[in-house]
C-alpha atoms as a PDB file:
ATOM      1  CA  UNK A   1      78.956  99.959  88.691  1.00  0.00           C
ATOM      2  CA  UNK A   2      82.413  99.458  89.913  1.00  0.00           C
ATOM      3  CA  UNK A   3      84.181  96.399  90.425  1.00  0.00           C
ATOM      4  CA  UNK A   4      86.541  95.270  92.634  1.00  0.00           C
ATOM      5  CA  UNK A   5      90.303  94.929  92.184  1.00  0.00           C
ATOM      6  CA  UNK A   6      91.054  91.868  93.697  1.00  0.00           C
ATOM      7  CA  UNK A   7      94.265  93.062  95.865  1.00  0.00           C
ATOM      8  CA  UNK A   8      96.509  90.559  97.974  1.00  0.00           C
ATOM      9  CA  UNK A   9      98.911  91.752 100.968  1.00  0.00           C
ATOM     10  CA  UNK A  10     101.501  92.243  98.614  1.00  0.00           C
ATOM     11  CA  UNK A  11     100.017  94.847  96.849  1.00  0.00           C
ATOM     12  CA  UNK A  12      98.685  96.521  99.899  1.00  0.00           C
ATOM     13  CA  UNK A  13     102.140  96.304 101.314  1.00  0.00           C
ATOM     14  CA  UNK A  14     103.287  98.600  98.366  1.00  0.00           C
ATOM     15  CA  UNK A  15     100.134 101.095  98.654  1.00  0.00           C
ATOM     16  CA  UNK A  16     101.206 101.780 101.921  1.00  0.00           C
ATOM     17  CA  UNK A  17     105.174 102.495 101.336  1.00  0.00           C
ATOM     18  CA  UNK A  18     103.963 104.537  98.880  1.00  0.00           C
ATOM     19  CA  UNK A  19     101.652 106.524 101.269  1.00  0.00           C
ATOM     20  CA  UNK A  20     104.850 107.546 102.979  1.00  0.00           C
ATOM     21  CA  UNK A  21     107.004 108.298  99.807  1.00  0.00           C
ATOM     22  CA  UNK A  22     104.829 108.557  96.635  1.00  0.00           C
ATOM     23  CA  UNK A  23     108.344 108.940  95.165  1.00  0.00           C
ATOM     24  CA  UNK A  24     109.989 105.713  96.469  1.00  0.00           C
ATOM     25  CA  UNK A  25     111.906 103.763  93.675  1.00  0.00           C
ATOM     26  CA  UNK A  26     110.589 100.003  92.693  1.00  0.00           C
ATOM     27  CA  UNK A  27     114.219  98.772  93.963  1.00  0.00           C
ATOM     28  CA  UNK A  28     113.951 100.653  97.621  1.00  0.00           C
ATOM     29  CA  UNK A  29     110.172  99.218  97.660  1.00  0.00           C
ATOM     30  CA  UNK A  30     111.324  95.833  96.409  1.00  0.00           C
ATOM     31  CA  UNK A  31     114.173  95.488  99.063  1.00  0.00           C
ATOM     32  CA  UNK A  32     110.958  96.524 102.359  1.00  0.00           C
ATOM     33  CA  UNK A  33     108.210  94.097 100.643  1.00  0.00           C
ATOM     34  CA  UNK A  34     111.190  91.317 100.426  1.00  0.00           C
ATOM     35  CA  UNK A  35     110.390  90.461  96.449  1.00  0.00           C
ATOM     36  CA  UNK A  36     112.186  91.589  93.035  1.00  0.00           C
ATOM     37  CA  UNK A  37     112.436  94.893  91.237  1.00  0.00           C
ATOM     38  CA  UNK A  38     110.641  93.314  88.617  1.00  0.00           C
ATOM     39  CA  UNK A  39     107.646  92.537  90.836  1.00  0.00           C
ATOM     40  CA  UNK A  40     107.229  95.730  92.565  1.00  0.00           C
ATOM     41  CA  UNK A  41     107.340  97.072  88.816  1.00  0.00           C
ATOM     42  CA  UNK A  42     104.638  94.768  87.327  1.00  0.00           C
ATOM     43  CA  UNK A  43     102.343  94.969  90.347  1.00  0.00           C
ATOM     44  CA  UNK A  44     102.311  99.080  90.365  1.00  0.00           C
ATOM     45  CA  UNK A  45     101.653  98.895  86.722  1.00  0.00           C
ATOM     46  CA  UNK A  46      98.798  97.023  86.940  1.00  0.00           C
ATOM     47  CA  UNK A  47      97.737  99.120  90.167  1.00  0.00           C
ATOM     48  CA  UNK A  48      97.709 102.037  88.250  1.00  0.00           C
ATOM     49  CA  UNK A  49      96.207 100.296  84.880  1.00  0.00           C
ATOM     50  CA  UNK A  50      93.317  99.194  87.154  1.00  0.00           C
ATOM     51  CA  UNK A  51      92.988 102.153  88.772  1.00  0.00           C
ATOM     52  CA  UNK A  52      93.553 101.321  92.144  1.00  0.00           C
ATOM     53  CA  UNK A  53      96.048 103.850  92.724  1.00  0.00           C
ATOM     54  CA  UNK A  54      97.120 107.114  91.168  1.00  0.00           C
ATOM     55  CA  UNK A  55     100.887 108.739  91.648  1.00  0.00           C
ATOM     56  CA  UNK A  56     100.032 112.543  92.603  1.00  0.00           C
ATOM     57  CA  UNK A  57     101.572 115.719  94.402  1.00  0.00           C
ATOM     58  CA  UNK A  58      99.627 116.531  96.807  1.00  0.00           C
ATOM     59  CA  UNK A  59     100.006 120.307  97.812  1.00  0.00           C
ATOM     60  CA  UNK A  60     100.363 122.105 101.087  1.00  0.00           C
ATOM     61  CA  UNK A  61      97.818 124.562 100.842  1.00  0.00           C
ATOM     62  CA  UNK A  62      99.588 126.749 103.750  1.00  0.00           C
ATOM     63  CA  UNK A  63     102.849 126.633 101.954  1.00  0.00           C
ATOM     64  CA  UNK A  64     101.809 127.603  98.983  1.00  0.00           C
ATOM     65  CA  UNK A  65     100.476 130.899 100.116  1.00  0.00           C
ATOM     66  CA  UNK A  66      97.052 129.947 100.765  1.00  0.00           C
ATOM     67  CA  UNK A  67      97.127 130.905 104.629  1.00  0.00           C
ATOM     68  CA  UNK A  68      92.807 130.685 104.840  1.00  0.00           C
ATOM     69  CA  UNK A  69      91.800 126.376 103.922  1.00  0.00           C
ATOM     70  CA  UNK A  70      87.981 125.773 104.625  1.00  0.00           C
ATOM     71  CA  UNK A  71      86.183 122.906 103.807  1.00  0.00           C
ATOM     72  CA  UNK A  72      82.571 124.167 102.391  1.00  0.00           C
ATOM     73  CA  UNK A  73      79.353 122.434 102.681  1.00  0.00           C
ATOM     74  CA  UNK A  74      77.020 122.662 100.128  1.00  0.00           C
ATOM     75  CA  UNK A  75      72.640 122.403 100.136  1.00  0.00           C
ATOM     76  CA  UNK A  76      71.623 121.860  96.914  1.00  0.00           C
ATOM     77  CA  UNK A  77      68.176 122.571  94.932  1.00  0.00           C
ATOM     78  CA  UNK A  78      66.521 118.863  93.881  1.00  0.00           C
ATOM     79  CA  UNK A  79      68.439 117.789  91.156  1.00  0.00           C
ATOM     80  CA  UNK A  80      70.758 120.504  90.783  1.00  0.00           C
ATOM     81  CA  UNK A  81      73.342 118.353  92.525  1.00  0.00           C
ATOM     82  CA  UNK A  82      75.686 116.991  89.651  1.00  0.00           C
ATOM     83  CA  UNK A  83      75.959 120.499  87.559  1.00  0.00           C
ATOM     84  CA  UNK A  84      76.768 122.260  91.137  1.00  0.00           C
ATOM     85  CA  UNK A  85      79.842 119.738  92.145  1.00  0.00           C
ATOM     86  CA  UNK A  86      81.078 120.293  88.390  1.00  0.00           C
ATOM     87  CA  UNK A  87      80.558 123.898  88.690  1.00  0.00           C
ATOM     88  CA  UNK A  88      82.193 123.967  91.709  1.00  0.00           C
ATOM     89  CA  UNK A  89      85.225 121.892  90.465  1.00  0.00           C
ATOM     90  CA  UNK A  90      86.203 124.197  87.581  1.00  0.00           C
ATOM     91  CA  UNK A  91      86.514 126.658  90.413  1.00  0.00           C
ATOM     92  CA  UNK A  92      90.647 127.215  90.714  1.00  0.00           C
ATOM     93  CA  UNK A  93      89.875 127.715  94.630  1.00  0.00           C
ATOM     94  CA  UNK A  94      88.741 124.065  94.887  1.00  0.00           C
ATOM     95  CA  UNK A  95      91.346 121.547  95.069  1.00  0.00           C
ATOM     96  CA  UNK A  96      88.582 118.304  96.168  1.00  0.00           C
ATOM     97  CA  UNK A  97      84.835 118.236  95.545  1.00  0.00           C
ATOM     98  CA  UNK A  98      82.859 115.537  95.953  1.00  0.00           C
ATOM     99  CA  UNK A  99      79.173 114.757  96.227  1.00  0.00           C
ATOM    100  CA  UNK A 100      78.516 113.387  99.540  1.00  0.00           C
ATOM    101  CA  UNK A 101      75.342 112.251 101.494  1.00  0.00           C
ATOM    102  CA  UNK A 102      73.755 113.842 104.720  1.00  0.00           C
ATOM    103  CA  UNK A 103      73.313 117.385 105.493  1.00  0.00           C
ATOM    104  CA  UNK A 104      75.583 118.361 102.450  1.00  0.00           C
ATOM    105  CA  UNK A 105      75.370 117.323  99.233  1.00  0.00           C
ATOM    106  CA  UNK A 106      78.311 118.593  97.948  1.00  0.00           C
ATOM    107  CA  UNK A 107      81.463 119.095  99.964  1.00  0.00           C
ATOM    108  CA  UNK A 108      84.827 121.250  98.525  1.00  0.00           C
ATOM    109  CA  UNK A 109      87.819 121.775 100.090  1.00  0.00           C
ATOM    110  CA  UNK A 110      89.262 125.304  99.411  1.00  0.00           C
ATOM    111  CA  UNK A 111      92.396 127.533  99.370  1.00  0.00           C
ATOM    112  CA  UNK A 112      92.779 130.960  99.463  1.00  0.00           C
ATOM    113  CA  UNK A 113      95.167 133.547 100.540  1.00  0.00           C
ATOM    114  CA  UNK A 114      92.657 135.278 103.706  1.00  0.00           C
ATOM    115  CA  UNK A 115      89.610 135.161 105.301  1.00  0.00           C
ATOM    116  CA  UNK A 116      88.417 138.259 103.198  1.00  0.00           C
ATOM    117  CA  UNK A 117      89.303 136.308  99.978  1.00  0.00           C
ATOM    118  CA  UNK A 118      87.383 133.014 101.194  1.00  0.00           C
ATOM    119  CA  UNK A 119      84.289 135.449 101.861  1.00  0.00           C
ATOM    120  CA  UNK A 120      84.589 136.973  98.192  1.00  0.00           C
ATOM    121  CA  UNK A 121      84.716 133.549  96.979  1.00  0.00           C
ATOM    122  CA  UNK A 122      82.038 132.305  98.420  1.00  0.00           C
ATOM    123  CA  UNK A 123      79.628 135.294  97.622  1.00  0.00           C
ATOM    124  CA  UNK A 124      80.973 136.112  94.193  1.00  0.00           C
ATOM    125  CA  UNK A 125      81.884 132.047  92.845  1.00  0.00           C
ATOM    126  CA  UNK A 126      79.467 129.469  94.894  1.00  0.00           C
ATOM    127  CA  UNK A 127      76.658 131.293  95.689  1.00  0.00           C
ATOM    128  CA  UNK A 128      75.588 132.490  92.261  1.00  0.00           C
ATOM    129  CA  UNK A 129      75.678 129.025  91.112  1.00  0.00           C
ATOM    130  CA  UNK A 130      72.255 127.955  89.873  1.00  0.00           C
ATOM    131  CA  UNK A 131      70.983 125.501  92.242  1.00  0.00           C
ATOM    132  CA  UNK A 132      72.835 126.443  95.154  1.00  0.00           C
ATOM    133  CA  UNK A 133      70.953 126.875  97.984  1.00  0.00           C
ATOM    134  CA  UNK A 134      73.116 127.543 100.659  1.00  0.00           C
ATOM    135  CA  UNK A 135      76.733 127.012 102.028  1.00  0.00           C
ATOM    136  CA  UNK A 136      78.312 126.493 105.407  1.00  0.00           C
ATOM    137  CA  UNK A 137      81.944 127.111 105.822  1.00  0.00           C
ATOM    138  CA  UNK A 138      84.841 125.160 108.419  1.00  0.00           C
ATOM    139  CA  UNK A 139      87.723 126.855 109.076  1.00  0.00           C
ATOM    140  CA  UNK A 140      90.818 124.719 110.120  1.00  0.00           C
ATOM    141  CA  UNK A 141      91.765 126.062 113.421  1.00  0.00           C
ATOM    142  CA  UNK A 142      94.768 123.655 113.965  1.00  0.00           C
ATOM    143  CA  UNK A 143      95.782 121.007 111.739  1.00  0.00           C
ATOM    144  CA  UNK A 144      96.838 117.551 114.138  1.00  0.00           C
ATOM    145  CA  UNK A 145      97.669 115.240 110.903  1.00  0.00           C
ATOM    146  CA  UNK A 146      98.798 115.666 107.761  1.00  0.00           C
ATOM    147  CA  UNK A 147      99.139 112.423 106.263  1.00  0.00           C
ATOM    148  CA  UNK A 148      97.320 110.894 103.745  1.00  0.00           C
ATOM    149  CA  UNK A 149      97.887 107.043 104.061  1.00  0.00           C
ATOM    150  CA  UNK A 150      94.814 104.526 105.193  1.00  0.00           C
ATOM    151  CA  UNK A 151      95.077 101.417 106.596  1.00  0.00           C
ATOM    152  CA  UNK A 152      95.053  98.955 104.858  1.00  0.00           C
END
């Protein structure tokens, strides 16, 4: 069960500069909420202590080489779910995976350097996984947005 981190505007306030600049100082962050260094500091320590929030990198697949992204649906066999999403995961093609509900039960979002090499993957990597029972692949065609922030 998870619980809730109790979160005031504040807090969301610094989420969301962070959105935009994951590499914002606690003084430049300080000086847009309109509170001290020292706060910005303590409340992004807790925010990451509690989980809340993690500092990452987030890589552009296309500019990294990785010309063919596709997000790949995956039907599972009955209990098979779990192992397949961890399979899946240790993949180095598979940057997100997550078990999802609806048509899918697993969902991974993919890199790979062509179409030919997203069709090896899939035949030689997912497929053979025990309890996979089939995939269906989306291709980006054009990509609108590229941001990650939500609102908050």
């Amino acid at each position: 069960m998870t619980i809730a981190v109790e979160m005031n505007e504040l807090d969301k306030r610094i989420i969301s500069l962070l959105q935009v600049d994951g590499r914002a100082s606690n003084a430049k962050i300080a000086r847009e909420v309109g509170v001290s260094e020292g706060t910005v500091r303590r409340r992004l320590r807790r925010l990451i202590n509690d989980n809340v929030i993690h500092i990452i990198a987030v890589p552009n697949l296309e500019q990294m080489g990785y010309s063919t992204a596709a997000l790949v649906g995956v039907q599972v066999e009955p209990g098979e779910v779990s192992n397949v999403a961890d399979q899946v995961a240790k993949l180095e093609e598979a940057h997100y995976v997550a078990i999802t509900l609806g048509a899918f039960d697993v969902f991974a979002w993919v890199g790979l350097e062509s179409p030919e090499q997203l069709g090896s993957f899939l035949r030689q990597k997912v497929h053979p996984i025990p309890g996979v029972r089939r995939t269906e692949t989306f291709v980006n065609d054009t990509i609108k947005e590229r941001t990650y922030g939500l609102v908050l």
